[in-house]
PDB file of N, CA and C in Angstrom:
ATOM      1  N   UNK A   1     190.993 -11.470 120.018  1.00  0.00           N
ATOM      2  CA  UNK A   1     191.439 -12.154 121.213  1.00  0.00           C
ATOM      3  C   UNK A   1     190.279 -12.807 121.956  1.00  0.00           C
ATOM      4  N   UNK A   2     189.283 -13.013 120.949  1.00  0.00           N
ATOM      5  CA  UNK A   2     188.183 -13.967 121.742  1.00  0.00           C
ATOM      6  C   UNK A   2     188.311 -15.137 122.522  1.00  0.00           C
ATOM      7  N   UNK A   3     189.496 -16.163 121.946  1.00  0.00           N
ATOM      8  CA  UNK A   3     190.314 -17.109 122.599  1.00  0.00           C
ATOM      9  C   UNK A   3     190.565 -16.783 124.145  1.00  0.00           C
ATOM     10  N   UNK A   4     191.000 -15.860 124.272  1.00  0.00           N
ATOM     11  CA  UNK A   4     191.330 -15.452 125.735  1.00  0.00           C
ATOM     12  C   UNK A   4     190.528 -15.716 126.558  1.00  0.00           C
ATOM     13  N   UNK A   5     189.256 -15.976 126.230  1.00  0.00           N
ATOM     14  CA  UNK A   5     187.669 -15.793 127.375  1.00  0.00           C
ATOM     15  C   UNK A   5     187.210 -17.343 127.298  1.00  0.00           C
ATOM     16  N   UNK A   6     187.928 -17.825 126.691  1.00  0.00           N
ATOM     17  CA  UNK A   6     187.151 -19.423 126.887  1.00  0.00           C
ATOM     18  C   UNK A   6     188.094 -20.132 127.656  1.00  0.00           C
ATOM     19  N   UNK A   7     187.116 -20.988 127.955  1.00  0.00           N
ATOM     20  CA  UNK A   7     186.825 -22.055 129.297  1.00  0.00           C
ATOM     21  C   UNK A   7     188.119 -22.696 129.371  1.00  0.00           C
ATOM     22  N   UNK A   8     188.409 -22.993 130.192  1.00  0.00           N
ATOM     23  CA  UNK A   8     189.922 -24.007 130.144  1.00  0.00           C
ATOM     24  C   UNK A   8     190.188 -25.102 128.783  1.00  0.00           C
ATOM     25  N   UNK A   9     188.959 -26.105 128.866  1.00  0.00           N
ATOM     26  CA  UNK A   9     189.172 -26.631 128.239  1.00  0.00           C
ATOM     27  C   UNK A   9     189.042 -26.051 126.556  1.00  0.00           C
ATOM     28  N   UNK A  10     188.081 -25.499 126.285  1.00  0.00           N
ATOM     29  CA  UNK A  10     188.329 -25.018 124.938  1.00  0.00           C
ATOM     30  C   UNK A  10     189.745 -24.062 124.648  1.00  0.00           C
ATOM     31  N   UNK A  11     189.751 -23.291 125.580  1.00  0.00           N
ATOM     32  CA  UNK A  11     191.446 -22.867 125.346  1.00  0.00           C
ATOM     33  C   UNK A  11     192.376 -24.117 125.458  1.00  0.00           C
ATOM     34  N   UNK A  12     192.523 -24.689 125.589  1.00  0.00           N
ATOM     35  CA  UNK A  12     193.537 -26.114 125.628  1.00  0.00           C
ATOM     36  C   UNK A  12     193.404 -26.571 123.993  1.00  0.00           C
ATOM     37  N   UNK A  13     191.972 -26.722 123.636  1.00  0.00           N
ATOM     38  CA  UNK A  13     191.780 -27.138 122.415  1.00  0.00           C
ATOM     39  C   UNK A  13     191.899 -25.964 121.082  1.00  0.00           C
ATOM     40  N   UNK A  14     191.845 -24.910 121.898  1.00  0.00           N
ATOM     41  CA  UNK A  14     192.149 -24.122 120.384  1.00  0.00           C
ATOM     42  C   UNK A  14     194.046 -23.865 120.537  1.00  0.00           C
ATOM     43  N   UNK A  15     194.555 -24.298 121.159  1.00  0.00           N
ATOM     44  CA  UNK A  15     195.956 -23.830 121.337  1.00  0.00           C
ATOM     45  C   UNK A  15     196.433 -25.068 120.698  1.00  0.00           C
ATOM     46  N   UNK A  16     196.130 -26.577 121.159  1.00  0.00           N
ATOM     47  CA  UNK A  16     196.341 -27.691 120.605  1.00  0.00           C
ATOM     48  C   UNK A  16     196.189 -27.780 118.637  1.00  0.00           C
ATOM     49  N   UNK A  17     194.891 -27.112 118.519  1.00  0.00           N
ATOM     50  CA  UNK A  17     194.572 -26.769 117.111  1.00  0.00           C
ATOM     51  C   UNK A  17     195.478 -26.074 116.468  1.00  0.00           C
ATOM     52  N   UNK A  18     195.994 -25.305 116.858  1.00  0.00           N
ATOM     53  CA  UNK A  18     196.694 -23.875 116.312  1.00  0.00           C
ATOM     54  C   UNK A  18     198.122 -24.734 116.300  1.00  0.00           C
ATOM     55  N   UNK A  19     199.061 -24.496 117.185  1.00  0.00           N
ATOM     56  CA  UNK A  19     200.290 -25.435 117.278  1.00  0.00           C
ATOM     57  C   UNK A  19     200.217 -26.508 116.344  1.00  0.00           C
ATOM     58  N   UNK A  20     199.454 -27.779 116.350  1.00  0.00           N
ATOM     59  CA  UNK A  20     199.553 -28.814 115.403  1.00  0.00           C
ATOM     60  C   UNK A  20     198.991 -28.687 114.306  1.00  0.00           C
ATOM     61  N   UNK A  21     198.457 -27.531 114.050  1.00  0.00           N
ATOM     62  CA  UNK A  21     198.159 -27.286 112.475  1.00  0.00           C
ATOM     63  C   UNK A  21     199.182 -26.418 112.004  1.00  0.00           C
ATOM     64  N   UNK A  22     199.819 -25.830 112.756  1.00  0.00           N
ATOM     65  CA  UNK A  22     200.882 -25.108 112.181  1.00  0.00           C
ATOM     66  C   UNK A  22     202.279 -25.825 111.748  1.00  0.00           C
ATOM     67  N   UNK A  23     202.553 -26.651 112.731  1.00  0.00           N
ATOM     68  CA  UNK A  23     203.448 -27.733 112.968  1.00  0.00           C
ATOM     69  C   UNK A  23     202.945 -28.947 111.521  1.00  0.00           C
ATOM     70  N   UNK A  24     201.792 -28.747 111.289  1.00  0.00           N
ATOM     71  CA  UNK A  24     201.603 -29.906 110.460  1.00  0.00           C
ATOM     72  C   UNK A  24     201.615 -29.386 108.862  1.00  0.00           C
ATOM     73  N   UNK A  25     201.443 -27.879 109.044  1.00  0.00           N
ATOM     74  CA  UNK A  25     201.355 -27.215 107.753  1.00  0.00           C
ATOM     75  C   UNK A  25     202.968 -26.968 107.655  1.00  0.00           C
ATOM     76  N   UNK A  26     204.206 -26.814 108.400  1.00  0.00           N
ATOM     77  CA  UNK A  26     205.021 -26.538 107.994  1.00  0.00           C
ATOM     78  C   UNK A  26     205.908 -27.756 107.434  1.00  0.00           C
ATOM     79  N   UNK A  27     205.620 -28.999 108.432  1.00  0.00           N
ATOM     80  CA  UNK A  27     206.063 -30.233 107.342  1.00  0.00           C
ATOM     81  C   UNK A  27     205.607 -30.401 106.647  1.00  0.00           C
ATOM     82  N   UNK A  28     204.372 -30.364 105.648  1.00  0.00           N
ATOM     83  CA  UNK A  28     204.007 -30.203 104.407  1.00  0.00           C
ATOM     84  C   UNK A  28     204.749 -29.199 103.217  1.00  0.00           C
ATOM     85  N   UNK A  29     204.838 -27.923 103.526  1.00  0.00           N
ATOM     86  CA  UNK A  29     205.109 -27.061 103.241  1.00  0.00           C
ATOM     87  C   UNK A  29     206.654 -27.256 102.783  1.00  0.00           C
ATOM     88  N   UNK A  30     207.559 -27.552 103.697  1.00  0.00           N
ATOM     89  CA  UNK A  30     209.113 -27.721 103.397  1.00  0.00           C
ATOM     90  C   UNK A  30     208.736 -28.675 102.421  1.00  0.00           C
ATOM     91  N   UNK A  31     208.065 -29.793 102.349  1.00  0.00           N
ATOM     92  CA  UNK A  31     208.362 -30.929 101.675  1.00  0.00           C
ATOM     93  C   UNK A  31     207.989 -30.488 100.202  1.00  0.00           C
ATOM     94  N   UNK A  32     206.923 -29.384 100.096  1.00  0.00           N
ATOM     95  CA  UNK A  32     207.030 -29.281  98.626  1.00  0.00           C
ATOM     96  C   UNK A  32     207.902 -27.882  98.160  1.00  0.00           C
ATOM     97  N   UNK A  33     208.641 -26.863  98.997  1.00  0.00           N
ATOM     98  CA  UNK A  33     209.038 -26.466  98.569  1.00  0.00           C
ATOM     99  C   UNK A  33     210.439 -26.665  98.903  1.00  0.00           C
ATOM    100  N   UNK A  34     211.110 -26.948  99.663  1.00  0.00           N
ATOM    101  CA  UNK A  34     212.379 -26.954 100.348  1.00  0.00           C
ATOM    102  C   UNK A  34     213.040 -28.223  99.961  1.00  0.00           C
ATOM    103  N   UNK A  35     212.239 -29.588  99.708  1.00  0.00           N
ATOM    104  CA  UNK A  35     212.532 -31.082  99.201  1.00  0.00           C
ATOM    105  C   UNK A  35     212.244 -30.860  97.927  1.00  0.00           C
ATOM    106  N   UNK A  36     211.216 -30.376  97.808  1.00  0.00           N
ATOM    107  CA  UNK A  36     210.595 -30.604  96.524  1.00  0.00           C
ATOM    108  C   UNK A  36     209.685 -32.019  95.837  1.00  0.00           C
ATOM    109  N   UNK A  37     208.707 -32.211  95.535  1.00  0.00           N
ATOM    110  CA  UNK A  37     207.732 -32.972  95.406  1.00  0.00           C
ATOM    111  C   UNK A  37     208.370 -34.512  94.683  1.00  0.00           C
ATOM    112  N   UNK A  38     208.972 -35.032  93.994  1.00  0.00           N
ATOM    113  CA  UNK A  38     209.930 -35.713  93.121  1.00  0.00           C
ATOM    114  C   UNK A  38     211.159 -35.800  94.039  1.00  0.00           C
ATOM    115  N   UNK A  39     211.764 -35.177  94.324  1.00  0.00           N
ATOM    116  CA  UNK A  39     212.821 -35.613  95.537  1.00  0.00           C
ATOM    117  C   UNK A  39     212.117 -36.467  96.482  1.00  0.00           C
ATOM    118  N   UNK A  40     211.077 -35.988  96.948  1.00  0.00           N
ATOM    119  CA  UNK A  40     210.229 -36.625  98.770  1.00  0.00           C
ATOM    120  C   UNK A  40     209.877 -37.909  97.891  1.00  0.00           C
ATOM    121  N   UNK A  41     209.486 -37.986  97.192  1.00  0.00           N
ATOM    122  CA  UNK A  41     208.741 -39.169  96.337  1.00  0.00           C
ATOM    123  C   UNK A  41     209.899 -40.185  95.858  1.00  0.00           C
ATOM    124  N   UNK A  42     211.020 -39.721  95.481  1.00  0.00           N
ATOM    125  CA  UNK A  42     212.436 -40.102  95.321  1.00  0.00           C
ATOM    126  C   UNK A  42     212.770 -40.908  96.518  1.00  0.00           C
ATOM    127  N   UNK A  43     212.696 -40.235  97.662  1.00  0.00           N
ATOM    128  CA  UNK A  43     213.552 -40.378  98.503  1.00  0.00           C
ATOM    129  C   UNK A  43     212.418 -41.513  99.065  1.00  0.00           C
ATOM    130  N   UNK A  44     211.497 -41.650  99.522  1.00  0.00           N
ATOM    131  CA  UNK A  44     210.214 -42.461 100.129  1.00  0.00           C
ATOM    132  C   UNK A  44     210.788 -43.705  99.566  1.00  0.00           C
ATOM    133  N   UNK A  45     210.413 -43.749  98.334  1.00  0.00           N
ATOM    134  CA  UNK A  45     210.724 -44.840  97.408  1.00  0.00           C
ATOM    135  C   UNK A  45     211.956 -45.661  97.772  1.00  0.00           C
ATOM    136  N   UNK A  46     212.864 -44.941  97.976  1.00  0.00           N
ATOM    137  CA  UNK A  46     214.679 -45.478  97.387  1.00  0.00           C
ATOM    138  C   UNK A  46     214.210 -46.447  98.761  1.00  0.00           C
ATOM    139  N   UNK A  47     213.874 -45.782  99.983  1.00  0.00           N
ATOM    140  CA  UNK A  47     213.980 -46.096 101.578  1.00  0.00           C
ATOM    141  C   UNK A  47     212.882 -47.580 101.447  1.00  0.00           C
ATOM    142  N   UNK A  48     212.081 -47.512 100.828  1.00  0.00           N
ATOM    143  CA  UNK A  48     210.836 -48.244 101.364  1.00  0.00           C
ATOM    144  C   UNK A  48     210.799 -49.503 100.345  1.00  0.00           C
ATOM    145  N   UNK A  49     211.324 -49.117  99.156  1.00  0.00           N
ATOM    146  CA  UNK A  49     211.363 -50.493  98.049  1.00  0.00           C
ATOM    147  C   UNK A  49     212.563 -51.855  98.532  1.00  0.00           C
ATOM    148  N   UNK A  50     213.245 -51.013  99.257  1.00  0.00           N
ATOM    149  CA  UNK A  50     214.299 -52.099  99.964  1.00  0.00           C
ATOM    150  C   UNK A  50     213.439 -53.259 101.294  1.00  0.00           C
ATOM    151  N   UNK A  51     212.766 -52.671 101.351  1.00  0.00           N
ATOM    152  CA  UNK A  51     211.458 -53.825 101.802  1.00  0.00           C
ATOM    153  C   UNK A  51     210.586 -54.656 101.697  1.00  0.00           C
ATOM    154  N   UNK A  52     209.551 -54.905 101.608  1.00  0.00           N
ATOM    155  CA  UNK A  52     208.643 -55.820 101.423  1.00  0.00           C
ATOM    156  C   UNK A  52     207.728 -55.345 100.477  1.00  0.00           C
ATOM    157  N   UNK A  53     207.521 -53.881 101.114  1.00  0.00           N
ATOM    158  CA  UNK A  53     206.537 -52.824 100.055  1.00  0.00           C
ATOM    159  C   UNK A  53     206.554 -52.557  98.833  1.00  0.00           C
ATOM    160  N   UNK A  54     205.386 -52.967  97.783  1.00  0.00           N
ATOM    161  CA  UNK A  54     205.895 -53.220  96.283  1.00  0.00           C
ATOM    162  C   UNK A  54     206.099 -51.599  95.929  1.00  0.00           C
ATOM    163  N   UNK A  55     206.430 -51.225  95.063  1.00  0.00           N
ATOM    164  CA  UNK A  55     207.153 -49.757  94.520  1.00  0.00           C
ATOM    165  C   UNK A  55     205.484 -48.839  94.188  1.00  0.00           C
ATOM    166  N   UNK A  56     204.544 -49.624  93.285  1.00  0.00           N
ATOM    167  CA  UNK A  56     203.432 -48.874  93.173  1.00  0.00           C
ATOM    168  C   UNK A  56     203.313 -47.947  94.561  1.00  0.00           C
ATOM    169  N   UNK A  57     202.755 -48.822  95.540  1.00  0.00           N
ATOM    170  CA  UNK A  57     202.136 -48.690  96.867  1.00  0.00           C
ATOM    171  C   UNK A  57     202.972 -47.577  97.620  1.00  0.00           C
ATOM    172  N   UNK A  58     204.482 -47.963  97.458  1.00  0.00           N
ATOM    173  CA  UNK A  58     205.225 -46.498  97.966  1.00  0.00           C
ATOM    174  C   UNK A  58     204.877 -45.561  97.284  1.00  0.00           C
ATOM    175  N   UNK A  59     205.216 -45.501  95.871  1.00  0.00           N
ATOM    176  CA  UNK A  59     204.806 -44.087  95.421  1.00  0.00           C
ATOM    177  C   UNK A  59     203.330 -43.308  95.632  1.00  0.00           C
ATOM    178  N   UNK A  60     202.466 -44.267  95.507  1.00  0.00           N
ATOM    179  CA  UNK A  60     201.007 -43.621  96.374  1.00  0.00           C
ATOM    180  C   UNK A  60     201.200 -42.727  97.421  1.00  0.00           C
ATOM    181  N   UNK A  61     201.438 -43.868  98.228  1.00  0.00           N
ATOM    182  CA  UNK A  61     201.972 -43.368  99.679  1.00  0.00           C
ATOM    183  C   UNK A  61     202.613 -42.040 100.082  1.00  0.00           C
ATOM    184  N   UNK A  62     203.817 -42.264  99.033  1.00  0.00           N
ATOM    185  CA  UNK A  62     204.400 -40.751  99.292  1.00  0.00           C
ATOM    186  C   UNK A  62     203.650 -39.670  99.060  1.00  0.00           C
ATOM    187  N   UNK A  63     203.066 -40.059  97.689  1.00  0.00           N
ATOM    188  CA  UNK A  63     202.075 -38.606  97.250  1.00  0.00           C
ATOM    189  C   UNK A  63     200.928 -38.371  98.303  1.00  0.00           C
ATOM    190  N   UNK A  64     200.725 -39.236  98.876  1.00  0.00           N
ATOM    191  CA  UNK A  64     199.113 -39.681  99.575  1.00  0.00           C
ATOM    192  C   UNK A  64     199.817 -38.524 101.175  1.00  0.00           C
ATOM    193  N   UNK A  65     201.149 -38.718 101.558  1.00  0.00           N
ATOM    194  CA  UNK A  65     201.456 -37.829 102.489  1.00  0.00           C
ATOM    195  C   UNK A  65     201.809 -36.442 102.238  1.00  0.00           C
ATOM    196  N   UNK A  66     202.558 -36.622 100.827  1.00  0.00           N
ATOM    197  CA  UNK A  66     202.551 -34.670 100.448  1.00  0.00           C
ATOM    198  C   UNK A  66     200.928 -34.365 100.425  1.00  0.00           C
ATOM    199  N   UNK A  67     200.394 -34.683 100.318  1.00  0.00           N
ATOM    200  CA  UNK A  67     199.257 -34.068  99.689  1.00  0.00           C
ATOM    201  C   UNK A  67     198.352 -33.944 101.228  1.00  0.00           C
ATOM    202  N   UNK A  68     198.608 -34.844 101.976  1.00  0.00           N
ATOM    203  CA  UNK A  68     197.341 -34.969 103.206  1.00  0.00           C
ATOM    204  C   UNK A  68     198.101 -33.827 103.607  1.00  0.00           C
ATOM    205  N   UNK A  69     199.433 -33.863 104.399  1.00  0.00           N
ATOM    206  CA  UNK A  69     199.863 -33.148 105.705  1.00  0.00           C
ATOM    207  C   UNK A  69     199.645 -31.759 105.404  1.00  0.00           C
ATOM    208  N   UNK A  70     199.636 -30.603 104.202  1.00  0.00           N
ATOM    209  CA  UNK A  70     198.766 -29.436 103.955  1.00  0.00           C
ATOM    210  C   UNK A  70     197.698 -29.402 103.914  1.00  0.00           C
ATOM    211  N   UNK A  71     196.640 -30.593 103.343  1.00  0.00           N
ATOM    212  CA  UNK A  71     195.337 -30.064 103.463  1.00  0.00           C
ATOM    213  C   UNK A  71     194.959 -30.290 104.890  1.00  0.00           C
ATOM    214  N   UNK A  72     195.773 -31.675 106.144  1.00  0.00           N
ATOM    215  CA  UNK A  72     195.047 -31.624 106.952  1.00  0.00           C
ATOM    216  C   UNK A  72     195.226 -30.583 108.357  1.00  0.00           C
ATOM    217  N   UNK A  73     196.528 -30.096 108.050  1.00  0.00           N
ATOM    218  CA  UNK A  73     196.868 -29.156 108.525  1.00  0.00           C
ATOM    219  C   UNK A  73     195.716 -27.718 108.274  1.00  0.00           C
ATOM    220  N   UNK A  74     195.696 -27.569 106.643  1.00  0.00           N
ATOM    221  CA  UNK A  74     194.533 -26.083 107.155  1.00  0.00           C
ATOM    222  C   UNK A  74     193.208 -27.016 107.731  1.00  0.00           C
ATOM    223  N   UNK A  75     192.743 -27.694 107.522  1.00  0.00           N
ATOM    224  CA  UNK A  75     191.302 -28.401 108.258  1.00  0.00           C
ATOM    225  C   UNK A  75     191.559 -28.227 109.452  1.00  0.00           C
ATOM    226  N   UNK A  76     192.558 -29.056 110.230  1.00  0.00           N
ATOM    227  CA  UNK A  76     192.538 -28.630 111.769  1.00  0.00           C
ATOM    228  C   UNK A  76     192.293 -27.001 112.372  1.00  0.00           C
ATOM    229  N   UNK A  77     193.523 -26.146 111.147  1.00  0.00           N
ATOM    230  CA  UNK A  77     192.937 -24.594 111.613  1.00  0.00           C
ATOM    231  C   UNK A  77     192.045 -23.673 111.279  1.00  0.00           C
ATOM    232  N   UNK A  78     190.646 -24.688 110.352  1.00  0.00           N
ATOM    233  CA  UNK A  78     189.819 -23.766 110.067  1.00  0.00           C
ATOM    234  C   UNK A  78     189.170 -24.318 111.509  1.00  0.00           C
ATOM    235  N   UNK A  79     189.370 -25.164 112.005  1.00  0.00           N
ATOM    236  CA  UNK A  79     188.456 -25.880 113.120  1.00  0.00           C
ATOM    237  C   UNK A  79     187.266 -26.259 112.753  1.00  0.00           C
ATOM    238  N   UNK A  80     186.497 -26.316 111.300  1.00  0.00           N
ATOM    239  CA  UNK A  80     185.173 -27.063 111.044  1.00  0.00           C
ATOM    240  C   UNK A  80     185.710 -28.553 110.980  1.00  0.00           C
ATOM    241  N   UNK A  81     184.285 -28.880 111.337  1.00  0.00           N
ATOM    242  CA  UNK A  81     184.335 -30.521 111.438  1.00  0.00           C
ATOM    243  C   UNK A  81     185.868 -31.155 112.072  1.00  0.00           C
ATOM    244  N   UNK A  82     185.886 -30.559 113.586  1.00  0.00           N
ATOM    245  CA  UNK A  82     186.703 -30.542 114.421  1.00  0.00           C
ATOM    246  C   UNK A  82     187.120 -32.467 114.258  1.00  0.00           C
ATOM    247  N   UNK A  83     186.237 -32.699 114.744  1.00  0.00           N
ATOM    248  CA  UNK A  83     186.590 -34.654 114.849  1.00  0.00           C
ATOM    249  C   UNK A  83     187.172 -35.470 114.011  1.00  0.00           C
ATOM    250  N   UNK A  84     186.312 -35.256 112.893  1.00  0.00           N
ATOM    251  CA  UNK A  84     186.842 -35.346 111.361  1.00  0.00           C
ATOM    252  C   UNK A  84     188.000 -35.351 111.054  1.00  0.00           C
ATOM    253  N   UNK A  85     188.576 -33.742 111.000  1.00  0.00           N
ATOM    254  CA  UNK A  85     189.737 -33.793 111.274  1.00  0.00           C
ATOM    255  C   UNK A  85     190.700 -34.369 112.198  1.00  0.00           C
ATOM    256  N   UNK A  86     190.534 -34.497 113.081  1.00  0.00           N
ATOM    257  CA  UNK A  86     191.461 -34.907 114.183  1.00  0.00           C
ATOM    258  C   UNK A  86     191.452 -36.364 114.381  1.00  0.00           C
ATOM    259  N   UNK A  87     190.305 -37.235 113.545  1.00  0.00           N
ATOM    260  CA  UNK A  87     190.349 -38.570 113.272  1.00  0.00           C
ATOM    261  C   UNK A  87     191.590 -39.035 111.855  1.00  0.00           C
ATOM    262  N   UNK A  88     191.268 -37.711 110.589  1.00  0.00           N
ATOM    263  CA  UNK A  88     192.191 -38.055 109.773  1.00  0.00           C
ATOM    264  C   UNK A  88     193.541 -38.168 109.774  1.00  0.00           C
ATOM    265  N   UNK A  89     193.479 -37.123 110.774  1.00  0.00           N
ATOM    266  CA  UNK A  89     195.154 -36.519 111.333  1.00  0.00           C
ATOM    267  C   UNK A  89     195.690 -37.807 111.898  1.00  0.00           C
ATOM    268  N   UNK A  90     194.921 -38.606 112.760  1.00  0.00           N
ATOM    269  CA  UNK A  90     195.434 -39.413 113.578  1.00  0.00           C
ATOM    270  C   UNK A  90     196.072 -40.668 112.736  1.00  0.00           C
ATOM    271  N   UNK A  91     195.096 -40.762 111.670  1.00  0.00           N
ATOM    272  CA  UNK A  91     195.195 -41.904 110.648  1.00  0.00           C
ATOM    273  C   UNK A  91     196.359 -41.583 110.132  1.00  0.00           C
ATOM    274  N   UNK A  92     196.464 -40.474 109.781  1.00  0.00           N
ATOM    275  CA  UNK A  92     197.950 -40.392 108.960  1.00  0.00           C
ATOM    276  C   UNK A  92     199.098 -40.293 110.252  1.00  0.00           C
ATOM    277  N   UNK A  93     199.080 -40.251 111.258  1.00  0.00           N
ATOM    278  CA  UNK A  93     200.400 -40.169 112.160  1.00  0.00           C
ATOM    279  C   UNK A  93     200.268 -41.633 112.091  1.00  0.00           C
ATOM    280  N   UNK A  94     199.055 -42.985 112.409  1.00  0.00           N
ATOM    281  CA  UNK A  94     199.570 -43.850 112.441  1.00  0.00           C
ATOM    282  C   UNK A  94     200.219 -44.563 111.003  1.00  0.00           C
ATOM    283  N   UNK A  95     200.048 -44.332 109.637  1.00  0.00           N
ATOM    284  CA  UNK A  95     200.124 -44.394 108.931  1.00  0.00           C
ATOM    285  C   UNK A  95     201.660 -44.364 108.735  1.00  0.00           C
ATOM    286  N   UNK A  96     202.034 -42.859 109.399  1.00  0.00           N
ATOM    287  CA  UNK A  96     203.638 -42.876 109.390  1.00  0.00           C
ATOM    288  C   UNK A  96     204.710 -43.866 110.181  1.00  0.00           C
ATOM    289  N   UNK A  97     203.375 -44.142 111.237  1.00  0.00           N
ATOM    290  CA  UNK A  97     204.337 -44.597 112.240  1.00  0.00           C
ATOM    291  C   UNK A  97     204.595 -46.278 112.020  1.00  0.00           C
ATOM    292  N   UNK A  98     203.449 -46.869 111.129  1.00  0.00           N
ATOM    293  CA  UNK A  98     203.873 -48.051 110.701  1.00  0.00           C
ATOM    294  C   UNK A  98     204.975 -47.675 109.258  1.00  0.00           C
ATOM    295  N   UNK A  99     204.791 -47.248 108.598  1.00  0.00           N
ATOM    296  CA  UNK A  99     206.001 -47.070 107.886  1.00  0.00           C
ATOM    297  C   UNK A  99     207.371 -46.779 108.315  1.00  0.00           C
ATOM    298  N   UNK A 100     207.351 -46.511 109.766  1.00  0.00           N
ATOM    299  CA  UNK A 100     208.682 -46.459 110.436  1.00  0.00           C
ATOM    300  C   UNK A 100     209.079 -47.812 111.032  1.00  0.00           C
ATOM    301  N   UNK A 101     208.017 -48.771 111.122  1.00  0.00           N
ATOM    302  CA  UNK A 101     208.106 -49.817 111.722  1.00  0.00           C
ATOM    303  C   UNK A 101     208.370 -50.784 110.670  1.00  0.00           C
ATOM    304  N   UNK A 102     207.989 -50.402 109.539  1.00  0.00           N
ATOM    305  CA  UNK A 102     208.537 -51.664 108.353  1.00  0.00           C
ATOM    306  C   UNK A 102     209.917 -51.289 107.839  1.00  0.00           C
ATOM    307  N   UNK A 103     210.379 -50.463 108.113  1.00  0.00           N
ATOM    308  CA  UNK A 103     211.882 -49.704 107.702  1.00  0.00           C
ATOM    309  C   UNK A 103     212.493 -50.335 108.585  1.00  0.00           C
ATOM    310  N   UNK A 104     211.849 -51.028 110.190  1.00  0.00           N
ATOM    311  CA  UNK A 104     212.768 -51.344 110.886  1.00  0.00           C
ATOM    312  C   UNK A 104     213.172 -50.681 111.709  1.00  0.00           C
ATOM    313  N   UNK A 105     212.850 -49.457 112.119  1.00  0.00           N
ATOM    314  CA  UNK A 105     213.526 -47.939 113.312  1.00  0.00           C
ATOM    315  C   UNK A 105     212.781 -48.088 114.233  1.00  0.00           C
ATOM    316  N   UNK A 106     213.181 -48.856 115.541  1.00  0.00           N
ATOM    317  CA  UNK A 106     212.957 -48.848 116.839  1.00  0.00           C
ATOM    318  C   UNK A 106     212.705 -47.818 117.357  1.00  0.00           C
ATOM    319  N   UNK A 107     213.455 -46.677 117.193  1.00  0.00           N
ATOM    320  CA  UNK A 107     213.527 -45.060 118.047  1.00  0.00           C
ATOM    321  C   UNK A 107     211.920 -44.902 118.071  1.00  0.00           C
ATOM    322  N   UNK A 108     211.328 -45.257 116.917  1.00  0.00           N
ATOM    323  CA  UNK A 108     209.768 -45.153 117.053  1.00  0.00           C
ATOM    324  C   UNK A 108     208.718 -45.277 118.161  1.00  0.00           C
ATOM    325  N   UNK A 109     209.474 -46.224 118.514  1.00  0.00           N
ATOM    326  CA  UNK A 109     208.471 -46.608 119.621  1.00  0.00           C
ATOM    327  C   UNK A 109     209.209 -46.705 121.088  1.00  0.00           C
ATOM    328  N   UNK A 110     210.924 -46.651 121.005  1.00  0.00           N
ATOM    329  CA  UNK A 110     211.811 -46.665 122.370  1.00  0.00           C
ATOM    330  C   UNK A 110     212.753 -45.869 121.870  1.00  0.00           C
ATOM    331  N   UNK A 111     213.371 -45.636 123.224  1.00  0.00           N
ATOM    332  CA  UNK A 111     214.469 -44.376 122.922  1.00  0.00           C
ATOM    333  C   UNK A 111     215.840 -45.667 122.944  1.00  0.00           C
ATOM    334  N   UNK A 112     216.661 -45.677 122.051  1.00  0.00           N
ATOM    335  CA  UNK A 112     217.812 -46.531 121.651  1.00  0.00           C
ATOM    336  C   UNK A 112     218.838 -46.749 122.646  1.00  0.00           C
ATOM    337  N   UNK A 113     218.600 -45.114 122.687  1.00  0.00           N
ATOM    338  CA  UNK A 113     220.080 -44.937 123.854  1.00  0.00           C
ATOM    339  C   UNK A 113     219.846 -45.775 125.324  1.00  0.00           C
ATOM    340  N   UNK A 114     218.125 -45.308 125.890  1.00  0.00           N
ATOM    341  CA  UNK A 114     217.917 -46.030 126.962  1.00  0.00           C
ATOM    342  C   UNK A 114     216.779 -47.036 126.634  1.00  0.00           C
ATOM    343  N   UNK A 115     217.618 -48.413 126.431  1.00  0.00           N
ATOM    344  CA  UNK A 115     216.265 -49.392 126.278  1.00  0.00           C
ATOM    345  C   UNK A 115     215.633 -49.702 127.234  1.00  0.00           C
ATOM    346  N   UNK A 116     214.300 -49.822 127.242  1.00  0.00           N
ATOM    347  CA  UNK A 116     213.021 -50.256 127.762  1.00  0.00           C
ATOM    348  C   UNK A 116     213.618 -51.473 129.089  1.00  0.00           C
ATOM    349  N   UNK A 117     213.240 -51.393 130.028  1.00  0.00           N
ATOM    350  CA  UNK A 117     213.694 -52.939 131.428  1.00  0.00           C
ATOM    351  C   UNK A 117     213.112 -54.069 130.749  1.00  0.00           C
ATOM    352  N   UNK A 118     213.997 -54.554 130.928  1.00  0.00           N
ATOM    353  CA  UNK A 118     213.668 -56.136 130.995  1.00  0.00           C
ATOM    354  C   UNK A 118     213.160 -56.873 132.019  1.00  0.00           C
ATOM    355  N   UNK A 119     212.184 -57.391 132.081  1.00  0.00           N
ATOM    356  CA  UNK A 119     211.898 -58.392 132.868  1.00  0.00           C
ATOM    357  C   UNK A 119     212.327 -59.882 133.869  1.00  0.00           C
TER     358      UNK A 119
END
C-alpha cells in the first residue's frame, strides 16, 4: 500500500495507470478470447472494405490492434517508460478514432441524440 503515501498528483497518476491498463488489457483480452482472433479480423475487414480502405491495410490494422491493446495495456501497468507508453496508447486511441471516422459514425465525436448548436 505504498500508493497510499504519494503526493496527489502521483496518486492521480498511478490510479489513472492502473484503471486504463486494466480497461485496456480487458479489451484486448475479450478480443482474443471471447471474439476470437479470425472473427475480430473477420469482422474489421467485412466493416472497413466497404470503404475506401484497400483489404491488405485492414487486415494489418486489425492484427496491428489485437496485438497493441495487450501489450500496451501491460506497459502502462508495469509503469516503465511511463511517456512512451502513454504516447503509444494515445496513437492507437487516435488510430481508432479515425477508423470510426472513415466508417462514417458521428457518435464519435457528437452525441446523435443531442446534436451540437448551430450557429
Amino acid at each position: 500500500m505504498k500508493c497510499l503515501q504519494y503526493d496527489t498528483r502521483r496518486f492521480f497518476l498511478c490510479g489513472m495507470r492502473f484503471c486504463f491498463g486494466l480497461w485496456l488489457l480487458y479489451a484486448g483480452v475479450v478480443k482474443w478470447i471471447m471474439i476470437g482472433p479470425h472473427a475480430f479480423v473477420g469482422f474489421i475487414t467485412a466493416e472497413f472494405d466497404k470503404s475506401w480502405s484497400p483489404h491488405a491495410l485492414n487486415v494489418a490494422l486489425a492484427w496491428l490492434i489485437m496485438i497493441a491493446e495487450p501489450v500496451l495495456a501491460l506497459f502502462i501497468l508495469s509503469g516503465k517508460k511511463a511517456r512512451l507508453a502513454w504516447m503509444l496508447t494515445a496513437l492507437l486511441m487516435f488510430l481508432l478514432t479515425i477508423g470510426e471516422t472513415i466508417l462514417m459514425k458521428p457518435d464519435v465525436i457528437c452525441s446523435v441524440e443531442k446534436p451540437l448548436p448551430t450557429c
